[in-house]
Protein backbone atom coordinates (compact mmCIF):
# COMPACT_ATOMS: atom_id res chain seq x y z
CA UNK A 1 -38.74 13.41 16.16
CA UNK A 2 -38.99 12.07 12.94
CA UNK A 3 -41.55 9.25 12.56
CA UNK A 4 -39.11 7.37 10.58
CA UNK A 5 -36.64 7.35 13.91
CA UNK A 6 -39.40 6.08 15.96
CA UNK A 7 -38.07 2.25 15.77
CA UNK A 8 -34.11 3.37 14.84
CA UNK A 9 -31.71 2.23 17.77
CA UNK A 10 -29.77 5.02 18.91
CA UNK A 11 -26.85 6.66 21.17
CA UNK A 12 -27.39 9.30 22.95
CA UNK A 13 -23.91 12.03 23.40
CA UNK A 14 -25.00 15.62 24.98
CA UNK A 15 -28.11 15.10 25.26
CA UNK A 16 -28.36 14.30 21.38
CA UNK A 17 -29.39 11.25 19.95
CA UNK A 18 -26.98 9.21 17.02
CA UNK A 19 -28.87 7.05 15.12
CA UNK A 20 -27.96 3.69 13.73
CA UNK A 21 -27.76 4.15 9.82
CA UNK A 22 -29.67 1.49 7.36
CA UNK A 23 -26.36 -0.20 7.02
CA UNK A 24 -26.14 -1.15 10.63
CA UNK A 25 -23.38 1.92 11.27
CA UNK A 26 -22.94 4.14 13.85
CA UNK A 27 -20.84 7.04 12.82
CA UNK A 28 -19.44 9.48 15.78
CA UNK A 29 -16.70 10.92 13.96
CA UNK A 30 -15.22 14.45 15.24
CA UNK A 31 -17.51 14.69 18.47
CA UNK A 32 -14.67 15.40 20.93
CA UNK A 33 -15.40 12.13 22.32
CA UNK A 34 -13.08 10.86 25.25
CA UNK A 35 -14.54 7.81 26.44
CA UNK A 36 -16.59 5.25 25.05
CA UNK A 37 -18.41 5.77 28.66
CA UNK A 38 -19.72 8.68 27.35
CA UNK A 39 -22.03 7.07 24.58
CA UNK A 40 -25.00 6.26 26.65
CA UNK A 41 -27.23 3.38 25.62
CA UNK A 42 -24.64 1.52 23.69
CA UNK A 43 -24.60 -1.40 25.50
CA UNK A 44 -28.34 -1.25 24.58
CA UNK A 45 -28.04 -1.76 21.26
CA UNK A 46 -23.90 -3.87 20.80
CA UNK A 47 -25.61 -6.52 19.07
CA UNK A 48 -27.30 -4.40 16.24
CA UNK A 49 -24.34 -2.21 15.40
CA UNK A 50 -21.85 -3.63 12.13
CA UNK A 51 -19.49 -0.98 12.27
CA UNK A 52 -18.65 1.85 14.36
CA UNK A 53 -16.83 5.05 13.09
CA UNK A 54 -15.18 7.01 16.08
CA UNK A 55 -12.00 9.13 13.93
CA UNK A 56 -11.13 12.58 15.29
CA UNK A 57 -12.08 12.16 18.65
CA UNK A 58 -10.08 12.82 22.08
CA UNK A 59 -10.32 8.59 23.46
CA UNK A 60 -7.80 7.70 25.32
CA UNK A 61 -8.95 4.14 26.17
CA UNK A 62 -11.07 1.40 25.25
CA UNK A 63 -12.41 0.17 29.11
CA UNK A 64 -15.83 0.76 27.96
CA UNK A 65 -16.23 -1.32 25.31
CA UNK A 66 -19.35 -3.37 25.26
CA UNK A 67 -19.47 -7.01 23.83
CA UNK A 68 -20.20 -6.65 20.32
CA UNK A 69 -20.70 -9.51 18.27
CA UNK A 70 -21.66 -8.44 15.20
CA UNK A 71 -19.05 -5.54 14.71
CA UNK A 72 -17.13 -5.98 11.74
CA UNK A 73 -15.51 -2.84 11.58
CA UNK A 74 -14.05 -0.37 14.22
CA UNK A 75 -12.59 2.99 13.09
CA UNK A 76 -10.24 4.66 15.82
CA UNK A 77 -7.97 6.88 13.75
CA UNK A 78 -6.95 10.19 15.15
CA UNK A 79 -7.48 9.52 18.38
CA UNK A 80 -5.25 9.76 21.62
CA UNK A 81 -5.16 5.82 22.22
CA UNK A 82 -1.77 4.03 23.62
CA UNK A 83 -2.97 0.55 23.51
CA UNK A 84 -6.37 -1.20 22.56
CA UNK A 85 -6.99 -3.43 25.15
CA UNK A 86 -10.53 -5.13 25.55
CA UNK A 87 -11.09 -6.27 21.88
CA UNK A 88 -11.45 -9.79 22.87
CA UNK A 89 -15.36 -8.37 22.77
CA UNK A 90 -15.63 -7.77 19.32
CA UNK A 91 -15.04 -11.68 18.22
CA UNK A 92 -15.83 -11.36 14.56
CA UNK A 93 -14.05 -7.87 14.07
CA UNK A 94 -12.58 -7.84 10.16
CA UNK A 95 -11.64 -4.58 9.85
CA UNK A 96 -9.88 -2.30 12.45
CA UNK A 97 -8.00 0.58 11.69
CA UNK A 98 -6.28 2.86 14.45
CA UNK A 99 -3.74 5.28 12.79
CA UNK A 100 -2.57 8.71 14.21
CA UNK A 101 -2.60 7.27 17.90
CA UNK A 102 -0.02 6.73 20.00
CA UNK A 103 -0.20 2.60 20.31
CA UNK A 104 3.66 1.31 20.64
CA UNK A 105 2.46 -2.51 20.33
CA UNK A 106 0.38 -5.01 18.75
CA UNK A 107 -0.03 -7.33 21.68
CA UNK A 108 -3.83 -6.41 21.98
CA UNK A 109 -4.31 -7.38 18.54
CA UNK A 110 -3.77 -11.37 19.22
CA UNK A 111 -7.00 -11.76 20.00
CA UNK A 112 -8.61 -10.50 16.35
CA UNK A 113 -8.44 -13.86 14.87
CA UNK A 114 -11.32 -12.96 12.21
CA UNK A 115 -9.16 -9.95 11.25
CA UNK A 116 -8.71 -9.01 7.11
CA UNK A 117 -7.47 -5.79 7.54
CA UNK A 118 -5.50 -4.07 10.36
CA UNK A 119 -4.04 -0.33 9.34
CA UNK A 120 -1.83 1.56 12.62
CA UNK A 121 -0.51 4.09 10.52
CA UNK A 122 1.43 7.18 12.07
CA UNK A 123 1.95 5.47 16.20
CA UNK A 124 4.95 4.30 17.43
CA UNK A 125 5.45 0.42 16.87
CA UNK A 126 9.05 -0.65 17.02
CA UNK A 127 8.18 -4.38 16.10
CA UNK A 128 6.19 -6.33 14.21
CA UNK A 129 5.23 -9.75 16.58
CA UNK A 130 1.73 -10.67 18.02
CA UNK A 131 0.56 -11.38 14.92
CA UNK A 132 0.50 -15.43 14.58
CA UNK A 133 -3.27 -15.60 15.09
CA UNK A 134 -4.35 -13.45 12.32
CA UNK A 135 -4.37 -16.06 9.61
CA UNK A 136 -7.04 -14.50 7.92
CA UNK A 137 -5.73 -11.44 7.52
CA UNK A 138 -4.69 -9.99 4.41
CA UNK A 139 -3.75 -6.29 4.44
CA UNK A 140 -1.06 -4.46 7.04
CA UNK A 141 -0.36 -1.31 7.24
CA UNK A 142 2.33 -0.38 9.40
CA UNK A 143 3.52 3.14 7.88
CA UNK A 144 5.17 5.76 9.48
CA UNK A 145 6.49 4.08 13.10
CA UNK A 146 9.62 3.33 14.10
CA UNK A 147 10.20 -0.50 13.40
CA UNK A 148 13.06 -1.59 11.96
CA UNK A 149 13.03 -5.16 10.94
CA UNK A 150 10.37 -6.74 8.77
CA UNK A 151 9.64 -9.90 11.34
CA UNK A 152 6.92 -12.22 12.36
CA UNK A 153 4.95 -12.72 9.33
CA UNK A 154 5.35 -16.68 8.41
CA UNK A 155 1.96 -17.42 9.12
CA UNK A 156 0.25 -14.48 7.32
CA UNK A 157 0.24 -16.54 3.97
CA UNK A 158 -2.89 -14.75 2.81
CA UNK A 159 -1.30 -11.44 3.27
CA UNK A 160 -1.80 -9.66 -0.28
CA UNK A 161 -1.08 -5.79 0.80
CA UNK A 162 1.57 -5.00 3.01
CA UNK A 163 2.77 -1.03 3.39
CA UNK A 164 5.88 0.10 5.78
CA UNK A 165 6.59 3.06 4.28
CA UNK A 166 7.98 5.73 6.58
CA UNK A 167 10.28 3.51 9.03
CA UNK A 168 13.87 2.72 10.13
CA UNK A 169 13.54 -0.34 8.19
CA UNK A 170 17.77 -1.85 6.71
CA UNK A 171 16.98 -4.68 4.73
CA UNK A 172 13.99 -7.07 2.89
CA UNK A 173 13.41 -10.01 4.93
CA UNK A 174 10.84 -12.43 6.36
CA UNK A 175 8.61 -12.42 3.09
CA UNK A 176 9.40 -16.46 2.22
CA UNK A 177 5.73 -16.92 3.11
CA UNK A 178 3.95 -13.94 1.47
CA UNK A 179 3.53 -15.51 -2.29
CA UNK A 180 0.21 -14.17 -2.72
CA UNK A 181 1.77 -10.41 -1.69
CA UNK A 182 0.33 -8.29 -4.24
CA UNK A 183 1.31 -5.01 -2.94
CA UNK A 184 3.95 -4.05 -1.48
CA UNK A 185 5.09 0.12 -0.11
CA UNK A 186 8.93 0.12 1.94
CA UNK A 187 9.83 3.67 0.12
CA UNK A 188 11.20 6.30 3.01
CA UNK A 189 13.06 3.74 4.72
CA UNK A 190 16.98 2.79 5.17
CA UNK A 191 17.02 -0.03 2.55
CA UNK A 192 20.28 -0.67 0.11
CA UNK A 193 18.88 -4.12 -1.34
CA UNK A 194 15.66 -5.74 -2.10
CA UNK A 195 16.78 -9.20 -3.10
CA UNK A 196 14.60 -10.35 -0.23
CA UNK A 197 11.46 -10.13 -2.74
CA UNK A 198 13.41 -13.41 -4.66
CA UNK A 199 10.00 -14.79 -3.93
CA UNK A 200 7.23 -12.56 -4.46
CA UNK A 201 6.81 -13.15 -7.87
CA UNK A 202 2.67 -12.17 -8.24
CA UNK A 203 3.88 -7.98 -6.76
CA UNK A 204 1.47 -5.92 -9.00
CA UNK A 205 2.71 -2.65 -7.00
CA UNK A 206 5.70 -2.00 -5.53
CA UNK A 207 6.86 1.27 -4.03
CA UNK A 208 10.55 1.40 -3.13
CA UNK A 209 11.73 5.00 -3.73
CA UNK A 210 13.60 7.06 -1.30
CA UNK A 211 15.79 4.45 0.09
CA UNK A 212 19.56 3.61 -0.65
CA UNK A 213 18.95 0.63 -3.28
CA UNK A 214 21.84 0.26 -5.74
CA UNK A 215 20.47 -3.31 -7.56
CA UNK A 216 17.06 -4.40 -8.83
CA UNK A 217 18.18 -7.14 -10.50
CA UNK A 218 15.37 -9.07 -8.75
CA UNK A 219 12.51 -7.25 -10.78
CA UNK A 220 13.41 -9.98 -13.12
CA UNK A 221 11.89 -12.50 -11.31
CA UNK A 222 8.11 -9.99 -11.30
CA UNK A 223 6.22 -11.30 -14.08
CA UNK A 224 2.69 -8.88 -13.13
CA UNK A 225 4.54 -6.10 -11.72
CA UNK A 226 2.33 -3.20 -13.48
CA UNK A 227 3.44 -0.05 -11.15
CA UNK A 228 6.99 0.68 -9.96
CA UNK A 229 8.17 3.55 -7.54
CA UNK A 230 11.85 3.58 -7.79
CA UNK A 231 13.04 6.94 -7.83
CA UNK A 232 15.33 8.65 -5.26
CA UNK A 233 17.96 5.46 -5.02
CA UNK A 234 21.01 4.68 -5.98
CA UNK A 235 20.13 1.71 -9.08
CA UNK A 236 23.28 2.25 -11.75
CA UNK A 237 21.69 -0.45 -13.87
CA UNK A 238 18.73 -2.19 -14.50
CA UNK A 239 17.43 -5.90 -15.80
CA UNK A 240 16.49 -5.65 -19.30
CA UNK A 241 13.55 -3.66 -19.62
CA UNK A 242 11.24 -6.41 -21.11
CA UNK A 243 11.98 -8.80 -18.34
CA UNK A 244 9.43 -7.01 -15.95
CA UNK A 245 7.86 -4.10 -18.16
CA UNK A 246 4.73 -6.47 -19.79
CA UNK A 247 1.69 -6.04 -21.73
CA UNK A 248 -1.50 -7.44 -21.02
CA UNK A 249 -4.46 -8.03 -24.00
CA UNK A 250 -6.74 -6.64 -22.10
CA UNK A 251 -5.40 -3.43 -22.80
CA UNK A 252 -3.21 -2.73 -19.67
CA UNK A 253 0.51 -1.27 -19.78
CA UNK A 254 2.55 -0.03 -16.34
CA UNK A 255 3.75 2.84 -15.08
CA UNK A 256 7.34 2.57 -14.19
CA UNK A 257 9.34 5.40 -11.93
CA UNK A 258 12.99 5.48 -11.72
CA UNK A 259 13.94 9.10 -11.32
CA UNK A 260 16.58 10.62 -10.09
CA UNK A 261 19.00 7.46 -9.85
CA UNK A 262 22.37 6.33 -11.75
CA UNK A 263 21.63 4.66 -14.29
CA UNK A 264 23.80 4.61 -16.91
CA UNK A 265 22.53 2.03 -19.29
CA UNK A 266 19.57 0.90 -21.02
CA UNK A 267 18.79 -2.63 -22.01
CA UNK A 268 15.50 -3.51 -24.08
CA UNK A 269 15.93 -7.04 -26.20
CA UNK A 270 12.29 -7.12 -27.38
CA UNK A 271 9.94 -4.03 -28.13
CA UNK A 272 7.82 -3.49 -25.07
CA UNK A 273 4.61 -1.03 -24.11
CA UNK A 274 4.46 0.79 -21.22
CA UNK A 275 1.70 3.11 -19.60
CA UNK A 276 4.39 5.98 -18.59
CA UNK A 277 8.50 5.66 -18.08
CA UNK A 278 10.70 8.05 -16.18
CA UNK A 279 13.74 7.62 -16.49
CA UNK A 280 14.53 11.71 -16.15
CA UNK A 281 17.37 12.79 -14.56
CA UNK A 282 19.96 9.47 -14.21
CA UNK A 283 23.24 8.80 -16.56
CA UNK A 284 22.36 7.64 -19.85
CA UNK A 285 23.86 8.73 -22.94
CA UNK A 286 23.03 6.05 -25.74
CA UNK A 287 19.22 6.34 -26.68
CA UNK A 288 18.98 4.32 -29.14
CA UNK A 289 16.82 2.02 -26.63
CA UNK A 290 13.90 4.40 -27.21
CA UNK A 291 13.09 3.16 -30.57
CA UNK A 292 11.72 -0.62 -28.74
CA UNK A 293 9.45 1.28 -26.68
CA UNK A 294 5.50 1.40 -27.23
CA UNK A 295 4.12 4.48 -25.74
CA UNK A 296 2.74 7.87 -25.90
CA UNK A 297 6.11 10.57 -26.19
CA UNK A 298 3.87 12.23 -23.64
CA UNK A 299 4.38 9.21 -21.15
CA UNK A 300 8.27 9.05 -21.78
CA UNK A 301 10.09 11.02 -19.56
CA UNK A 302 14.17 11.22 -20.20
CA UNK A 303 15.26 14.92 -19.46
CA UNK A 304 18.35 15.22 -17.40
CA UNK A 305 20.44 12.26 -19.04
CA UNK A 306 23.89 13.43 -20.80
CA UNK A 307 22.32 12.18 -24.17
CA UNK A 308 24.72 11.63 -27.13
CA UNK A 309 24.09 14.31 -29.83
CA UNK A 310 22.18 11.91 -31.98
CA UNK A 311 18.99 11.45 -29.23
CA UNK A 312 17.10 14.49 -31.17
CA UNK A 313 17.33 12.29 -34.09
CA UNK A 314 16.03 9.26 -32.26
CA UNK A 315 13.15 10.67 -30.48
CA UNK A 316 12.13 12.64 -33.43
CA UNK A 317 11.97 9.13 -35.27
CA UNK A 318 10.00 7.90 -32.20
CA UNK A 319 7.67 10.64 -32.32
CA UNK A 320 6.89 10.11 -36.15
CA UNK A 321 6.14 6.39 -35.14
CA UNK A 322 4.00 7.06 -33.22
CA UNK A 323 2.13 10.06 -34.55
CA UNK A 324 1.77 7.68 -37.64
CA UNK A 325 -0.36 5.26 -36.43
CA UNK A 326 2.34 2.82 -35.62
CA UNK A 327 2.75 3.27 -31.72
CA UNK A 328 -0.61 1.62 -31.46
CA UNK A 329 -0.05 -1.05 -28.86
CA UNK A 330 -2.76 -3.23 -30.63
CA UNK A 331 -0.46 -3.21 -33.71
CA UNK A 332 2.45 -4.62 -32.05
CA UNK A 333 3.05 -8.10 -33.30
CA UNK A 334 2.12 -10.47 -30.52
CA UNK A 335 4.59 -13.29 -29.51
CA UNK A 336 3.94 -16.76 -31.04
């Protein structure tokens, strides 16, 4: 043994010891564990353990979980659990992430009132209720189940990152509460509308693509929206550009996707500077929109529109502009 183990708290698993790392962690990741029975000793040493890291494993249940008070974290993903009963013993648990089971509720999760973050990615949750108590809790990740209403989430007001990607999910709802919802992934669902974000006006990132959406009108109302997944709908038209598309001092410019959609028309009333646009592969044939945007040509991305003849011109002018100094962002005239 090393003498530096001699007063480190330990596991034992096969005959083999795991020791508590200087950060208070136990990590037991990819041991082919299939009970928490089967890590001798750790009732031993609950109270000295911060976080415990049990991914890729074989558990199929929780029933041996000690009291742990000082557990802030609990790692179950890729596992082979249906439900997580028994975490009523880890009181002050903040952080508790279960993806790639096969848990079809969140009924044990009530008790987790000291919860920030709760990820059950990949299971198979068909609603979203239990969740009342966790009033702390500020990021949800619910991607790839099978739910298909956005419900049950009028007392998560400090909810800042919320991510359903990869459900059966119709329509944006249930969000009048979420104003501090910074970031917010619904792409790969069933969606034809998103005026249900009306009120989430401080979205930095939102991630919509692959869905059935035919109007974003209500990006007007997303003053720090800075990255914008969009592509693979059906949008024909689009707020003017400047509306949503801003510039920070600081020297930060978004990244904007809306690829392979309908639209047909371009509207820009002030110049504006973007990180990257794509707006390949839609309908637009006037370009003469190009010459109010602020970027790199490399970070402009228009192939696959029926351009009028005159777009060579116009991007060739744009190209200049920028090769000449004068597509510096920090030369744009700032507004009174």
């Amino acid at each position: 043994m090393n003498n530096n183990d001699a007063n480190r708290e330990f596991v034992v698993i096969k005959d083999k010891k795991y020791f508590i790392n200087e950060k208070n962690s136990l990590i037991l990741q990819n041991l082919g564990i299939h009970s928490l029975s089967e890590l001798e000793g750790l009732d031993n040493i609950a109270s000295s353990v911060h976080a415990l890291y049990l991914e890729n494993n074989a558990i199929e249940n929780l029933d041996d979980l000690p009291f742990m008070v000082n557990l802030d974290t609990l790692c179950l993903d890729q596992n082979r659990l249906k439900v997580l009963e028994h975490l009523e013993n880890l009181p002050h648990i903040k952080v508790l992430t279960a993806g790639n089971n096969e848990i079809n509720s969140l009924q044990d999760i009530m008790t987790c009132i000291s919860l920030e973050l709760l990820d059950l990615t990949n299971n198979r949750i068909t609603c979203i209720e239990y969740l009342d108590n966790l009033l702390s809790l500020e990021e949800l990740s619910l991607r790839m189940n099978s739910i298909r209403e956005i419900e049950n989430l009028d007392f998560l007001t400090r909810l800042k990152t919320l991510l359903l990607s990869n459900n059966e999910i119709t329509k944006v709802k249930g969000l009048e509460y979420a104003k501090d919802l910074e970031t917010f992934w619904i792409d790969n669902n069933q969606l034809t509308s998103i005026d249900g974000l009306v009120g989430c006006t401080k979205l930095d990132e939102l991630n919509i693509q692959n869905n059935q959406v035919d109007n974003v009108d209500v990006l007007e109302h997303m003053m720090n929206l800075r990255e914008l997944h969009a592509e693979h709908n059906n949008i024909k038209s689009l707020p003017p550009l400047d509306s949503f598309m801003h510039f920070d001092y600081d020297g930060f410019s978004g990244s904007f996707y809306f690829s392979y959609n309908q639209i047909e028309t371009i509207i820009i009333d002030h110049d504006i500077i973007v990180g990257e646009l794509h707006l390949d592969h839609n309908r637009i044939t006037d370009p003469s929109w190009i010459s109010k945007i602020w970027t790199s040509p490399d970070n402009l991305y228009i192939s696959g529109n029926p351009f009028t003849p005159d777009v060579d011109t116009v991007f060739d002018e744009f190209q200049a502009r920028w090769m000449a100094g004068e597509g510096n962002p920090w030369n744009m005239p700032r507004d009174n």
